[in-house]
N, C-alpha and C. Protein backbone atom coordinates (compact mmCIF):
# COMPACT_ATOMS: atom_id res chain seq x y z
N UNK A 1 -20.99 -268.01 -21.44
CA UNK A 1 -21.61 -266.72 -21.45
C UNK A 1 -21.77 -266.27 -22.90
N UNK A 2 -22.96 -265.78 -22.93
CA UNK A 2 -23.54 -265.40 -24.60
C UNK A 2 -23.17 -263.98 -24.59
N UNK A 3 -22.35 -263.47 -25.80
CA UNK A 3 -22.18 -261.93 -25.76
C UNK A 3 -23.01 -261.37 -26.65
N UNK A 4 -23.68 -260.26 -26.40
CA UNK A 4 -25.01 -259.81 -27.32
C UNK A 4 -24.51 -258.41 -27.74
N UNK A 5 -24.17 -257.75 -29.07
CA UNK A 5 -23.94 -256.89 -29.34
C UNK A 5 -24.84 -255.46 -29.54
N UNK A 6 -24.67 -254.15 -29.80
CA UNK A 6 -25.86 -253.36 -29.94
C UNK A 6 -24.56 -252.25 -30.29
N UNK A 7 -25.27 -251.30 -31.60
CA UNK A 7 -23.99 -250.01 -31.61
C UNK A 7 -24.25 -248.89 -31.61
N UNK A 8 -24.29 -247.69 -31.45
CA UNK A 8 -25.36 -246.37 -31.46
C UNK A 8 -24.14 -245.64 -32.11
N UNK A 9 -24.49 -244.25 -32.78
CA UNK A 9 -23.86 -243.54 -33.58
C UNK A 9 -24.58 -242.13 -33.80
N UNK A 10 -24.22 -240.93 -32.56
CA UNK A 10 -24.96 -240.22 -32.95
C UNK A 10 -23.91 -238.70 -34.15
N UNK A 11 -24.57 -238.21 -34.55
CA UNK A 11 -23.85 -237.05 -35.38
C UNK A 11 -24.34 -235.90 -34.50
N UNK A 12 -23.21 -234.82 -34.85
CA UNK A 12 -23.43 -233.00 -34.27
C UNK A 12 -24.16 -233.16 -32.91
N UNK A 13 -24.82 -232.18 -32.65
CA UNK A 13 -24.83 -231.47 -31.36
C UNK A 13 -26.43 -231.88 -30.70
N UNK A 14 -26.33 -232.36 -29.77
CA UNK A 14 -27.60 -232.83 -29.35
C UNK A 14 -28.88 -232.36 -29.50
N UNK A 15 -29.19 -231.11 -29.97
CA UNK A 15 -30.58 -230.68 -30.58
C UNK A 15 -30.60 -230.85 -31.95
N UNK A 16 -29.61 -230.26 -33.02
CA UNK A 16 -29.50 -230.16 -34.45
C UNK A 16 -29.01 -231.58 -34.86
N UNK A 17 -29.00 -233.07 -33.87
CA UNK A 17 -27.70 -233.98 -34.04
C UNK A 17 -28.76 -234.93 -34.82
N UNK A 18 -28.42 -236.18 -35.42
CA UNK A 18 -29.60 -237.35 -35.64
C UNK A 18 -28.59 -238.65 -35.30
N UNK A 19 -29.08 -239.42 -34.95
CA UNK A 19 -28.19 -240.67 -34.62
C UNK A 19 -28.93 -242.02 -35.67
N UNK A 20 -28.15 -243.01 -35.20
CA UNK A 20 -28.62 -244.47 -35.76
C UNK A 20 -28.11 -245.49 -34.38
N UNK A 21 -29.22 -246.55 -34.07
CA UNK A 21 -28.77 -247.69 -33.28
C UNK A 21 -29.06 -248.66 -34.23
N UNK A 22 -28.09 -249.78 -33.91
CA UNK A 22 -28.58 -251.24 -34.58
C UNK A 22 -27.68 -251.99 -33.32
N UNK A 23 -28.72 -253.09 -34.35
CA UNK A 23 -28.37 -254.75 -33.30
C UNK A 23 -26.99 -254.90 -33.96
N UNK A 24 -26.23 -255.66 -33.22
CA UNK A 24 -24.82 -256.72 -33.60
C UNK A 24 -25.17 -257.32 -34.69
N UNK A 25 -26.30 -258.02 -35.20
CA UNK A 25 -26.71 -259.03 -36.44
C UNK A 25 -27.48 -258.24 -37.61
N UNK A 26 -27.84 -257.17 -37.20
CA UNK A 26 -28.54 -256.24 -38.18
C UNK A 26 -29.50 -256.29 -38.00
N UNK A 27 -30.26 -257.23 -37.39
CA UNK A 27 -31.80 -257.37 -37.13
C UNK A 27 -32.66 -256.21 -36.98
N UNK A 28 -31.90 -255.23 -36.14
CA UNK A 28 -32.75 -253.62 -35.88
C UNK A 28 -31.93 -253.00 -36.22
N UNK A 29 -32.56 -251.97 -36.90
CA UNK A 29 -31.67 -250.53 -37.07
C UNK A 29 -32.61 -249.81 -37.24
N UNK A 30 -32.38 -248.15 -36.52
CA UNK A 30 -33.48 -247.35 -36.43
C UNK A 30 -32.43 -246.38 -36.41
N UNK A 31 -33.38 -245.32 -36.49
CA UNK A 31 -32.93 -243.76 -36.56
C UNK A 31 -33.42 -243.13 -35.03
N UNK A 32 -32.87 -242.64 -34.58
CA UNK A 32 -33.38 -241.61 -33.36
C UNK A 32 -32.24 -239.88 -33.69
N UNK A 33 -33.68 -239.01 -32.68
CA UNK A 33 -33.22 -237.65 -32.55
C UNK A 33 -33.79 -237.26 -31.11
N UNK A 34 -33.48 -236.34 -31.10
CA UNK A 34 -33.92 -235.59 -30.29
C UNK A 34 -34.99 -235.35 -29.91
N UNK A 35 -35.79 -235.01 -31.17
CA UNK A 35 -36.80 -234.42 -31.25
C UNK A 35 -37.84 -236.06 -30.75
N UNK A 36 -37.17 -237.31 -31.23
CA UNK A 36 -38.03 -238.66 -30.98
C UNK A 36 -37.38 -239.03 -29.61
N UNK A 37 -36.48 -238.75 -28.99
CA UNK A 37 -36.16 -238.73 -27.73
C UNK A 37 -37.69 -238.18 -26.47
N UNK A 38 -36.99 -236.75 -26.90
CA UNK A 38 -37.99 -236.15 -25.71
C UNK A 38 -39.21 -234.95 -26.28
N UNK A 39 -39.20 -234.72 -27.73
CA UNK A 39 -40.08 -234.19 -28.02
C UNK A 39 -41.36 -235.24 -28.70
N UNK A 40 -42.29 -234.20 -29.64
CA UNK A 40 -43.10 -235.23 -30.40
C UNK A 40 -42.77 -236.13 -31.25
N UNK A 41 -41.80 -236.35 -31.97
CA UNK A 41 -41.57 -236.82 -33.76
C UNK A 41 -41.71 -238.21 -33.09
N UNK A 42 -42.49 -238.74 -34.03
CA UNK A 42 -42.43 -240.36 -34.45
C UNK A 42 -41.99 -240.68 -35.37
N UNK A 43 -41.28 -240.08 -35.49
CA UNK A 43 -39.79 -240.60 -37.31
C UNK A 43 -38.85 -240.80 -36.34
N UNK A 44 -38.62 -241.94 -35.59
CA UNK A 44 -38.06 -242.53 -35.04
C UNK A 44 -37.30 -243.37 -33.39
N UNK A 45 -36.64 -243.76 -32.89
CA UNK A 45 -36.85 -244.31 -31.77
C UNK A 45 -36.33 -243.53 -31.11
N UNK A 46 -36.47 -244.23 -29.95
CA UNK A 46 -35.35 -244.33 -28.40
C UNK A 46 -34.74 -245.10 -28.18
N UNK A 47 -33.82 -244.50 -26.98
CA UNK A 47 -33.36 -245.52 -26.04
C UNK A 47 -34.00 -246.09 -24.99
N UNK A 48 -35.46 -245.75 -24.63
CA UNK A 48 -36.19 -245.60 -24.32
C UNK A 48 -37.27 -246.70 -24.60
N UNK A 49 -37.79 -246.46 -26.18
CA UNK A 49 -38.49 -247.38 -26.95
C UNK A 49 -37.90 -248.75 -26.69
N UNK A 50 -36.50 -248.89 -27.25
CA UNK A 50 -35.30 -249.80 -26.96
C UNK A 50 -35.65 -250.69 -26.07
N UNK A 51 -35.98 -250.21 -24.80
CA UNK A 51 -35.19 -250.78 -23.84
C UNK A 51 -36.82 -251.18 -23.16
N UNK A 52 -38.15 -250.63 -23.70
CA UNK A 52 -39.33 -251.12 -23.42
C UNK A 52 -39.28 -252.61 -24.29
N UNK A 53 -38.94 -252.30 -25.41
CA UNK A 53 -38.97 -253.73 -26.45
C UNK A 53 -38.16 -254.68 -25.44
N UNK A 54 -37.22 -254.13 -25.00
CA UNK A 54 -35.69 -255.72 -24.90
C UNK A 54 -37.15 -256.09 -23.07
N UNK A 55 -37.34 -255.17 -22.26
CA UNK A 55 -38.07 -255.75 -21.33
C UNK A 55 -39.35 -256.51 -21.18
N UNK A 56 -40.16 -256.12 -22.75
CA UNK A 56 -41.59 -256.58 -23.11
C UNK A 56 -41.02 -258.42 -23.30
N UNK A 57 -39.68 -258.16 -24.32
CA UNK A 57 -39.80 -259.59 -24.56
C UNK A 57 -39.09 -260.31 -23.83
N UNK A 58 -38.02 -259.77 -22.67
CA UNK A 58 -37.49 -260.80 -21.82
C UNK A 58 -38.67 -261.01 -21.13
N UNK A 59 -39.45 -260.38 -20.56
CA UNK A 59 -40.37 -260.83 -19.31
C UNK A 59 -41.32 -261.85 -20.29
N UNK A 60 -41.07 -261.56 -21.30
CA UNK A 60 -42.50 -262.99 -22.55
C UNK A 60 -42.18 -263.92 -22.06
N UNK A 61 -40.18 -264.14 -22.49
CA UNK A 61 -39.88 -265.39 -22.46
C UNK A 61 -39.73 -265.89 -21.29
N UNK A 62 -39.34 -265.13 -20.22
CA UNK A 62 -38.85 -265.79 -18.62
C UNK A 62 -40.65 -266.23 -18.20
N UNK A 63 -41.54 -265.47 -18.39
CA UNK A 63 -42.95 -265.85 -18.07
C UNK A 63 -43.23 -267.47 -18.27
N UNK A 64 -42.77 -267.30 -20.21
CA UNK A 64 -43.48 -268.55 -20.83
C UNK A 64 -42.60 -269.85 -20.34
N UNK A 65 -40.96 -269.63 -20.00
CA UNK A 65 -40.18 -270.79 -19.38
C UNK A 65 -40.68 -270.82 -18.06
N UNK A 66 -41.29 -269.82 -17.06
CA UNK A 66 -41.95 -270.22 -15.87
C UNK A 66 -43.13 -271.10 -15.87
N UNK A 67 -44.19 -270.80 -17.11
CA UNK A 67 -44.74 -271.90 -17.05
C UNK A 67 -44.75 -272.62 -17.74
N UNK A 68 -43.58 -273.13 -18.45
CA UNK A 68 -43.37 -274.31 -19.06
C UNK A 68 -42.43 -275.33 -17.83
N UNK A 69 -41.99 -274.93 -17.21
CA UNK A 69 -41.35 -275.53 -15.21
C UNK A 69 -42.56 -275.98 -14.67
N UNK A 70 -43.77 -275.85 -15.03
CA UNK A 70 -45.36 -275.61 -14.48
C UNK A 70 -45.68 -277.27 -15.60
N UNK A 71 -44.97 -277.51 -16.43
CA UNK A 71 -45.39 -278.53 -17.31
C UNK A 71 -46.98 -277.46 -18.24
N UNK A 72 -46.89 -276.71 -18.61
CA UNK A 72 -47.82 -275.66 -19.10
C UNK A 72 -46.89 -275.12 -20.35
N UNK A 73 -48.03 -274.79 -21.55
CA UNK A 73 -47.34 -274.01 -22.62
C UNK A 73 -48.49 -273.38 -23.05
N UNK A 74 -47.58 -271.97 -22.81
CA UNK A 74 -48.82 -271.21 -23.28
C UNK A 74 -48.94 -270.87 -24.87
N UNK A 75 -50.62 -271.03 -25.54
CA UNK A 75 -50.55 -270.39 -26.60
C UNK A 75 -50.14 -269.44 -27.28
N UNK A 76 -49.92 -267.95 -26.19
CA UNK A 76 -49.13 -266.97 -26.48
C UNK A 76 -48.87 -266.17 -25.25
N UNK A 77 -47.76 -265.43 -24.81
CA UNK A 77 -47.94 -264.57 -24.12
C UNK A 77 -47.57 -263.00 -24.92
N UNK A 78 -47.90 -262.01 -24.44
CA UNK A 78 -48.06 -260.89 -25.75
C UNK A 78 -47.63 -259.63 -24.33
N UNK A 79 -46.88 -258.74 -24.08
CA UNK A 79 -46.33 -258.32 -22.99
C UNK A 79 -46.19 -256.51 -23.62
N UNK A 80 -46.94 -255.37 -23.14
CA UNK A 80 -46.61 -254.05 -23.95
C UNK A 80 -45.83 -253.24 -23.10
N UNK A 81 -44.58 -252.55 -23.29
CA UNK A 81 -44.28 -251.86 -22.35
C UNK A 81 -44.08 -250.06 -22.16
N UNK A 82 -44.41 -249.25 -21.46
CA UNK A 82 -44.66 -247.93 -21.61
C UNK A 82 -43.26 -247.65 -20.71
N UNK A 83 -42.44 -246.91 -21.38
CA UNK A 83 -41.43 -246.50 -20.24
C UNK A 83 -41.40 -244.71 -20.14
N UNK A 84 -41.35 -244.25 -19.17
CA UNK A 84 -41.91 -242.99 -18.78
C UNK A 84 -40.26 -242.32 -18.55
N UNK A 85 -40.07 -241.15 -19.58
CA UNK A 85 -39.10 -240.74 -18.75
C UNK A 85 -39.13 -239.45 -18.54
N UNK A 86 -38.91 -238.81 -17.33
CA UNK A 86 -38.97 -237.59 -17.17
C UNK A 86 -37.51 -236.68 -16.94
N UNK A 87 -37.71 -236.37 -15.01
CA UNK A 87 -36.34 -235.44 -15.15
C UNK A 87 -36.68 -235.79 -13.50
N UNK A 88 -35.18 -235.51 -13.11
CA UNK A 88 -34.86 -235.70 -11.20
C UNK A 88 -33.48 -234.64 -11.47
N UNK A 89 -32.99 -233.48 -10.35
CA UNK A 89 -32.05 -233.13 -10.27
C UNK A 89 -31.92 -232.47 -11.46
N UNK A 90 -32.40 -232.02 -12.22
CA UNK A 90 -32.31 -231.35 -14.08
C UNK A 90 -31.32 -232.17 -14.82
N UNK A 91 -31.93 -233.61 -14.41
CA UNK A 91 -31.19 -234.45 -15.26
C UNK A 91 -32.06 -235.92 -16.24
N UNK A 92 -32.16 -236.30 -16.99
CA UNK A 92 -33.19 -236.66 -17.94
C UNK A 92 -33.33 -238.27 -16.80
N UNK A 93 -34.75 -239.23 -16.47
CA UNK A 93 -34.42 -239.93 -15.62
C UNK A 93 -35.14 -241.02 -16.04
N UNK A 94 -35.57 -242.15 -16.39
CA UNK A 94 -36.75 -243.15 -16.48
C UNK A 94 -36.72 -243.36 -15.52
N UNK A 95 -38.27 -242.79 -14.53
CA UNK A 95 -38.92 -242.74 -13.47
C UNK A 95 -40.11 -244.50 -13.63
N UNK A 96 -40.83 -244.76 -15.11
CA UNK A 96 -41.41 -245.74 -14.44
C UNK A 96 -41.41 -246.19 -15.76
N UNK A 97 -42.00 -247.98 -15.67
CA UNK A 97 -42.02 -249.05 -16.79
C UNK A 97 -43.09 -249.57 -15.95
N UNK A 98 -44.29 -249.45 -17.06
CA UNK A 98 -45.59 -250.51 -16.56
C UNK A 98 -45.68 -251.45 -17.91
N UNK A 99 -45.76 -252.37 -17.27
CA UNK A 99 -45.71 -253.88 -18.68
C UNK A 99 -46.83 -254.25 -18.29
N UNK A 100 -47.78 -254.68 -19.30
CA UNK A 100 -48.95 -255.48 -19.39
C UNK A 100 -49.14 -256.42 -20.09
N UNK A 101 -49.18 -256.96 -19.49
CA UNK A 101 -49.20 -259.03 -20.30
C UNK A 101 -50.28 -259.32 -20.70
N UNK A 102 -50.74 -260.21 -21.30
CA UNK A 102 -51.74 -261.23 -21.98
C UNK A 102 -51.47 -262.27 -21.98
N UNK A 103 -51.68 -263.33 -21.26
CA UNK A 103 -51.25 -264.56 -21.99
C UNK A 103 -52.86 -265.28 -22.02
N UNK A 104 -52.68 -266.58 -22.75
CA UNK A 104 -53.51 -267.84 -23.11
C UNK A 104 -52.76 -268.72 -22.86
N UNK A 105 -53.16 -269.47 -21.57
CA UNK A 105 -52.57 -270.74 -21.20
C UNK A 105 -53.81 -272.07 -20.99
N UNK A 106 -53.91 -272.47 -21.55
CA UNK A 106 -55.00 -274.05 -21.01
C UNK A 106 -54.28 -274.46 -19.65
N UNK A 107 -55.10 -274.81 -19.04
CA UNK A 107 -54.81 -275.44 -17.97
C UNK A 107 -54.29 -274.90 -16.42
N UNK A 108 -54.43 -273.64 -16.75
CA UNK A 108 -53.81 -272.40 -15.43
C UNK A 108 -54.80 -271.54 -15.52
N UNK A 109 -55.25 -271.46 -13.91
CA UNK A 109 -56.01 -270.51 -12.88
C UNK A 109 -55.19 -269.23 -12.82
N UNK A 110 -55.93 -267.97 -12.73
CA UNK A 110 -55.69 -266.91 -12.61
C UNK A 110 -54.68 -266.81 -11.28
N UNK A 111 -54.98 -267.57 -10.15
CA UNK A 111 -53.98 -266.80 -9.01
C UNK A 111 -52.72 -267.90 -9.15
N UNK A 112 -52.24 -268.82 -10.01
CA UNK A 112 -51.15 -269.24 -10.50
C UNK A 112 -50.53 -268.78 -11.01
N UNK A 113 -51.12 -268.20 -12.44
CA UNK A 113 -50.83 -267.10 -13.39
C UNK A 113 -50.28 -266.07 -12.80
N UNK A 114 -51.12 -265.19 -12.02
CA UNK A 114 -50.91 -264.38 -11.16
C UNK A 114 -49.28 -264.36 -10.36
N UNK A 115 -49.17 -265.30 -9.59
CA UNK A 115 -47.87 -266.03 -9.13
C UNK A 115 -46.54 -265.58 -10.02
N UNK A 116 -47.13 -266.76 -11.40
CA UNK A 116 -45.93 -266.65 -12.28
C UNK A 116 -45.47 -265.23 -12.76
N UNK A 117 -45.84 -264.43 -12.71
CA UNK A 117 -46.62 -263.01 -13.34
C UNK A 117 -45.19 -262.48 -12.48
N UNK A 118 -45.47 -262.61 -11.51
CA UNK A 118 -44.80 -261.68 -10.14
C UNK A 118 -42.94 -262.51 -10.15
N UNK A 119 -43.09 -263.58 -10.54
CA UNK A 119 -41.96 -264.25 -10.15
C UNK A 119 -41.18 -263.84 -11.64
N UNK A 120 -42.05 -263.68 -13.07
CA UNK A 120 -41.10 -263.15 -13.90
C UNK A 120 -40.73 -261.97 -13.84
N UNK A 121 -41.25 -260.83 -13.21
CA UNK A 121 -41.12 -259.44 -13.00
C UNK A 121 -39.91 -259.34 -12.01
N UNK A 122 -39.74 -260.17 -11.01
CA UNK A 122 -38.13 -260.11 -10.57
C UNK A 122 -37.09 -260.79 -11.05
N UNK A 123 -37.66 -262.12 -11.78
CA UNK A 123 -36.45 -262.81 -12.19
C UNK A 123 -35.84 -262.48 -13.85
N UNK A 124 -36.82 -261.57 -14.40
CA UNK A 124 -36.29 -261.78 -16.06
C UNK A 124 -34.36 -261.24 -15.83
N UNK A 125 -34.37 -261.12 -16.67
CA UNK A 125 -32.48 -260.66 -16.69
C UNK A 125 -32.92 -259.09 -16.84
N UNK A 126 -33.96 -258.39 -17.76
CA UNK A 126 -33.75 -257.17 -17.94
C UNK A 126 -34.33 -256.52 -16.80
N UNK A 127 -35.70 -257.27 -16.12
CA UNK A 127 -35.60 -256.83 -15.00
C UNK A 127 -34.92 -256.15 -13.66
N UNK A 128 -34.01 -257.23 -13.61
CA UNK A 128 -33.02 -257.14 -13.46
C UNK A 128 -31.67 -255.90 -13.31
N UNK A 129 -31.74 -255.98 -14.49
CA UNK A 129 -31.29 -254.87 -15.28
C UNK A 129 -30.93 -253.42 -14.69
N UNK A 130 -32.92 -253.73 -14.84
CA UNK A 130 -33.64 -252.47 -14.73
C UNK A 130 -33.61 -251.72 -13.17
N UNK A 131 -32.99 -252.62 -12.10
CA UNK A 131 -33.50 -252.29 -10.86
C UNK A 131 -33.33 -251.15 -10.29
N UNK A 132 -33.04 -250.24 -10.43
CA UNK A 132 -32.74 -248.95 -10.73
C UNK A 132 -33.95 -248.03 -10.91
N UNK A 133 -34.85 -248.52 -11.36
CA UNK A 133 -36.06 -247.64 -12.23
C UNK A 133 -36.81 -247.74 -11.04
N UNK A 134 -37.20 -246.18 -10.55
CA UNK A 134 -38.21 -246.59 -9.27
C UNK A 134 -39.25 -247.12 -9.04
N UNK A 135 -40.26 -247.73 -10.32
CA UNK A 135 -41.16 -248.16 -10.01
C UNK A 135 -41.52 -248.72 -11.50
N UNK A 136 -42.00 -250.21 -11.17
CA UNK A 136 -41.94 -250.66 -12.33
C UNK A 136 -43.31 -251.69 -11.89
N UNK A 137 -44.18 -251.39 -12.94
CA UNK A 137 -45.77 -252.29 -12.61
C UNK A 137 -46.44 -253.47 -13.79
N UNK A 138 -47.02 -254.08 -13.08
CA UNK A 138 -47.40 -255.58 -14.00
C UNK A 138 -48.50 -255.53 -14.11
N UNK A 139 -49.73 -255.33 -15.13
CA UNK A 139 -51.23 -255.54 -15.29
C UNK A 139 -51.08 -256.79 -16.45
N UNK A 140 -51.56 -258.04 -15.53
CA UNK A 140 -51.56 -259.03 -15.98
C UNK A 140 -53.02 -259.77 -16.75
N UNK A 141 -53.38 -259.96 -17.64
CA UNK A 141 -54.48 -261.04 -17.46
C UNK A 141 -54.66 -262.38 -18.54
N UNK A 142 -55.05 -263.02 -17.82
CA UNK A 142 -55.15 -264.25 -18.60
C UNK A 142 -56.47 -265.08 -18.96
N UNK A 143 -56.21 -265.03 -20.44
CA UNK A 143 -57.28 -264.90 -21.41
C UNK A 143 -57.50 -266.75 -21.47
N UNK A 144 -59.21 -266.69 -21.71
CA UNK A 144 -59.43 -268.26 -21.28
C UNK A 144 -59.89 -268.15 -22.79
């Protein structure tokens, strides 16, 4: 079992507060607030943003090992994810995650693609994860 680290650190009081997340290796480190939480500011992330990135690229890779099981390698697969969060109960909630793929594969038909599409959307790990989130959608297409 691979252990994957991540550390968050927020300061003061949840409106006036500013935090920092990073990876275990340093690879990411970002700033988040409040205000990049649930208001406008784009000076910085989420947990939110976060957790669209870690699902954009597990579902890349579980996609591209599905069709590499297919004896297929795709030129790229490219995966964007929007995660929506609102409120249930007056409590803050991610209601939905729609991911939209791209890939370029030689040698694979759309309702294969299609297939694989559906089989990485339940099997990735963050998927997974995620099962919790009431509704989570795939707009797939594959570029010839």
């Amino acid at each position: 079992m691979k252990k994957h680290r991540a550390e968050a650190r927020w300061n003061k009081g949840l409106k006036d507060g500013a935090g920092e997340v990073k990876s275990g290796n340093g690879a990411i480190k970002a700033d988040y607030t409040y205000a990049s939480r649930f208001g406008d500011s784009t000076s910085g992330t989420s947990p939110e943003e976060l957790i669209g990135a870690a699902h954009a690229g597990c579902f890349s890779m579980f996609l591209s090992a599905l069709m590499g099981n297919e004896n297929l390698s795709p030129e790229y697969v490219e995966t964007k994810a929007s995660v929506y969060l609102g409120e249930k109960d007056g409590a803050p909630l991610i209601q939905k995650i729609e991911l939209t793929t791209e890939a370029k594969v030689a040698g694979l038909d759309n309702d294969k693609f299609q297939e694989l599409v559906q089989k990485s959307k339940e099997g990735c790990p963050v998927s997974k994860a995620l099962a919790a989130v009431p509704e989570i959608t795939v707009q797939a297409t594959l570029k010839e």
